[in-house]
Protein backbone atom coordinates (compact mmCIF):
# COMPACT_ATOMS: atom_id res chain seq x y z
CA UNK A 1 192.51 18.18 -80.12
CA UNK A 2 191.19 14.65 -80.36
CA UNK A 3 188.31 13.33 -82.26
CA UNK A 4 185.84 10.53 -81.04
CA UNK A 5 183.66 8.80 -83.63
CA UNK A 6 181.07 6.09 -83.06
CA UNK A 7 179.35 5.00 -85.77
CA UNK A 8 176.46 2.92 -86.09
CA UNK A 9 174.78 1.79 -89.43
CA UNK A 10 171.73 4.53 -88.54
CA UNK A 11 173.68 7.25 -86.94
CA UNK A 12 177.44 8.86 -85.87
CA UNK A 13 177.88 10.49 -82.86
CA UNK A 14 181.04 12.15 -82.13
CA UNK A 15 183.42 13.95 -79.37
CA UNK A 16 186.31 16.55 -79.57
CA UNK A 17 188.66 17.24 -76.91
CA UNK A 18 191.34 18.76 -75.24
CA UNK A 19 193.44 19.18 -72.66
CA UNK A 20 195.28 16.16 -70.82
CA UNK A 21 194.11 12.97 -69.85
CA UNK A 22 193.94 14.11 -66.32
CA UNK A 23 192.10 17.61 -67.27
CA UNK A 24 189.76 16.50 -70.31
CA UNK A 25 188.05 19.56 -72.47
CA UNK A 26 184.96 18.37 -74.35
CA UNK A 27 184.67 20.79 -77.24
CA UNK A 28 181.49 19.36 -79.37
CA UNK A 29 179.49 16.44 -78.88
CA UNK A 30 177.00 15.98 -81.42
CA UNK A 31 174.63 12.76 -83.03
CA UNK A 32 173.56 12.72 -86.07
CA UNK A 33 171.71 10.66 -88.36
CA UNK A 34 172.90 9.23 -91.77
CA UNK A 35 170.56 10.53 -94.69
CA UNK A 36 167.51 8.21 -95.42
CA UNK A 37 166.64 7.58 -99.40
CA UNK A 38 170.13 7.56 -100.55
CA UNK A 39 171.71 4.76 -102.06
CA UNK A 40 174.48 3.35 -100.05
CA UNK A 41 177.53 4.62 -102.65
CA UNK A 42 175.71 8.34 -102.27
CA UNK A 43 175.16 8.01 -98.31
CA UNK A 44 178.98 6.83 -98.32
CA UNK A 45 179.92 9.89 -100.23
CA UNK A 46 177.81 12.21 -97.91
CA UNK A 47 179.44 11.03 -94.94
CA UNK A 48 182.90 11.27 -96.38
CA UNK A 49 182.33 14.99 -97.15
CA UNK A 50 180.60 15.34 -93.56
CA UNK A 51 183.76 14.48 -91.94
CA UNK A 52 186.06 16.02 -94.55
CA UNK A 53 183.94 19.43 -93.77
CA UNK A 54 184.50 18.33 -89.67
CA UNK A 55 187.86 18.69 -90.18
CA UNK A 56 187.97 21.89 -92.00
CA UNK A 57 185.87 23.73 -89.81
CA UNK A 58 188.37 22.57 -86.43
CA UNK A 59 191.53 22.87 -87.95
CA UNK A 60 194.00 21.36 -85.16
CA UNK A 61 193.06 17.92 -84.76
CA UNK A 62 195.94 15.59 -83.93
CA UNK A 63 194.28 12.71 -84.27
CA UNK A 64 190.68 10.74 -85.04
CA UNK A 65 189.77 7.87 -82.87
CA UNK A 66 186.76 5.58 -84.45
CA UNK A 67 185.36 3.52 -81.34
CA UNK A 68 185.39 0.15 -83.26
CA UNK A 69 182.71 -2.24 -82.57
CA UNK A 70 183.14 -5.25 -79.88
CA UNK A 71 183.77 -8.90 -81.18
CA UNK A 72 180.25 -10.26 -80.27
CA UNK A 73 178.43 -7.23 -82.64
CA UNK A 74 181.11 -8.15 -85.90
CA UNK A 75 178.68 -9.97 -87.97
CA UNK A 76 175.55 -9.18 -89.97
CA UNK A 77 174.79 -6.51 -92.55
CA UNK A 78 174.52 -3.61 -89.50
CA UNK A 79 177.94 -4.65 -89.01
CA UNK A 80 178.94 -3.94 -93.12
CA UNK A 81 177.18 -0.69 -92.75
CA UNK A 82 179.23 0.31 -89.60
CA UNK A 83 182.40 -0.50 -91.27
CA UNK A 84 181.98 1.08 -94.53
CA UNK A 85 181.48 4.58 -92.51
CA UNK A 86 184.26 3.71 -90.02
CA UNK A 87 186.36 3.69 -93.23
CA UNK A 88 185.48 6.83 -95.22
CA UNK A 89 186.28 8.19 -91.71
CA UNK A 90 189.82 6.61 -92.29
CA UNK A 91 190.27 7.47 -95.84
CA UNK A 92 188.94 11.19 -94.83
CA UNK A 93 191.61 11.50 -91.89
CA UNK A 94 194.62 9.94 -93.98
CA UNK A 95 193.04 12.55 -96.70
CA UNK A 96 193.32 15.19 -94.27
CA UNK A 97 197.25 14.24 -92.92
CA UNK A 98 195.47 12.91 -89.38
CA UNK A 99 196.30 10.13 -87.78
CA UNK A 100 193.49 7.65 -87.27
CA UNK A 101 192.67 4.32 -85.09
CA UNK A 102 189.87 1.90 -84.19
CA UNK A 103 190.13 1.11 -80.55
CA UNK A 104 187.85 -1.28 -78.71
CA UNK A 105 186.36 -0.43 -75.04
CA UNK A 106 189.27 -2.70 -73.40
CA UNK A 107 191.99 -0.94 -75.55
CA UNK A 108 190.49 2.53 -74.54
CA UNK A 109 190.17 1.26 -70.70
CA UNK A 110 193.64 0.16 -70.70
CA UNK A 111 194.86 3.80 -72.34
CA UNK A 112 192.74 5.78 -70.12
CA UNK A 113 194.87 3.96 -67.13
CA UNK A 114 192.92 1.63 -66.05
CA UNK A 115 192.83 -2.63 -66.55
CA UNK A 116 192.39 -3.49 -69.97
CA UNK A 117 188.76 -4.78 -69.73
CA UNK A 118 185.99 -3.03 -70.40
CA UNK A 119 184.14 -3.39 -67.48
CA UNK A 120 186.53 -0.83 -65.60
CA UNK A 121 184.91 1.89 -68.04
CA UNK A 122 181.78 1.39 -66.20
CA UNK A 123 183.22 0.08 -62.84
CA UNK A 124 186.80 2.00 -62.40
CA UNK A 125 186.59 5.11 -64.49
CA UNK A 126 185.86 8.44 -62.31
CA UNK A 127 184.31 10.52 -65.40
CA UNK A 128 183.51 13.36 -63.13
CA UNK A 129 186.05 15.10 -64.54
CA UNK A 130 183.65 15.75 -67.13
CA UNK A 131 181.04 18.24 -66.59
CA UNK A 132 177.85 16.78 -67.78
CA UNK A 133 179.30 13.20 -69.06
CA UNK A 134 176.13 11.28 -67.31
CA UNK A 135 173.77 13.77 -69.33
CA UNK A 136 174.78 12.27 -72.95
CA UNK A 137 173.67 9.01 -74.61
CA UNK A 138 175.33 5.67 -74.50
CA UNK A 139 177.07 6.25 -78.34
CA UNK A 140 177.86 9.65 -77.52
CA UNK A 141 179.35 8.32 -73.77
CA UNK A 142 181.89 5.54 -76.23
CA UNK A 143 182.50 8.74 -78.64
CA UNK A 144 183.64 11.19 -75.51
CA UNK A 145 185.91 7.87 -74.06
CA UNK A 146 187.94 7.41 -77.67
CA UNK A 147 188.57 10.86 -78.01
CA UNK A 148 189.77 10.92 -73.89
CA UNK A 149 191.75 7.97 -74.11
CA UNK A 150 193.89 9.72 -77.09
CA UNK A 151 194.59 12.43 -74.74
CA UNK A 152 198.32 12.93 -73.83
CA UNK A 153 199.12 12.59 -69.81
């Protein structure tokens, strides 16, 4: 089973699958906000054990893939916030023994067989493979894609 994790600095949304790249299983797709009121060390600390308790509960991941956020969006404090969860996600899977990545939408084109550009996501990518893919939110759309393109053929 794979993982898929995008983060933003108000919410997470997240994939599993599994199967084969050509046969995709989606398992669990869920959003869900971060707490409000906490302080950013506790909200850090709730998130680590959020995935921690992820991981428990579906025993059998292979591997966690964070969709990592696109050169233009790298800057500002939205930006710090995203990366400080994208990493208690990494210190949770290398806690865990899993094997973790950031991809970005041209990496996760190019390992889902198609040109490394992101456009062929929207343009090339035949997602009907997916029951129900064009039902879930944009974030939850980039969290189902990581998790595919870590999918063995």
């Amino acid at each position: 089973m794979i993982l898929g994790i995008r983060c933003s600095n108000t919410d997470y949304s997240f994939a599993l699958l599994k199967g084969k790249k050509h046969a995709p299983q989606l398992q669990n797709v869920k959003t869900a906000s971060f707490p409000k009121g906490y302080t950013r060390p506790n909200s850090l600390r709730w998130f680590f054990q959020e995935i921690e308790d992820y991981f428990v509960k579906h025993a059998g991941i292979a591997e966690c893939i964070i969709k990592g956020a696109e050169p233009m969006a790298q800057k500002g404090s939205a930006y710090s916030e995203r990366v400080e969860h994208e990493s208690m996600i990494l210190l949770t899977a290398a806690n865990s023994g899993i094997n973790a990545s950031r991809k970005v939408k041209a990496t996760i084109a190019k390992n889902l067989g198609l040109t490394g550009r992101a456009k062929a996501l929207v343009e090339d990518l035949d997602s009907s493979v997916l029951a129900g893919y064009d039902d879930y939110s944009a974030k939850e759309q980039e969290a189902i894609l990581a998790a595919w393109s870590g999918l063995k053929s």
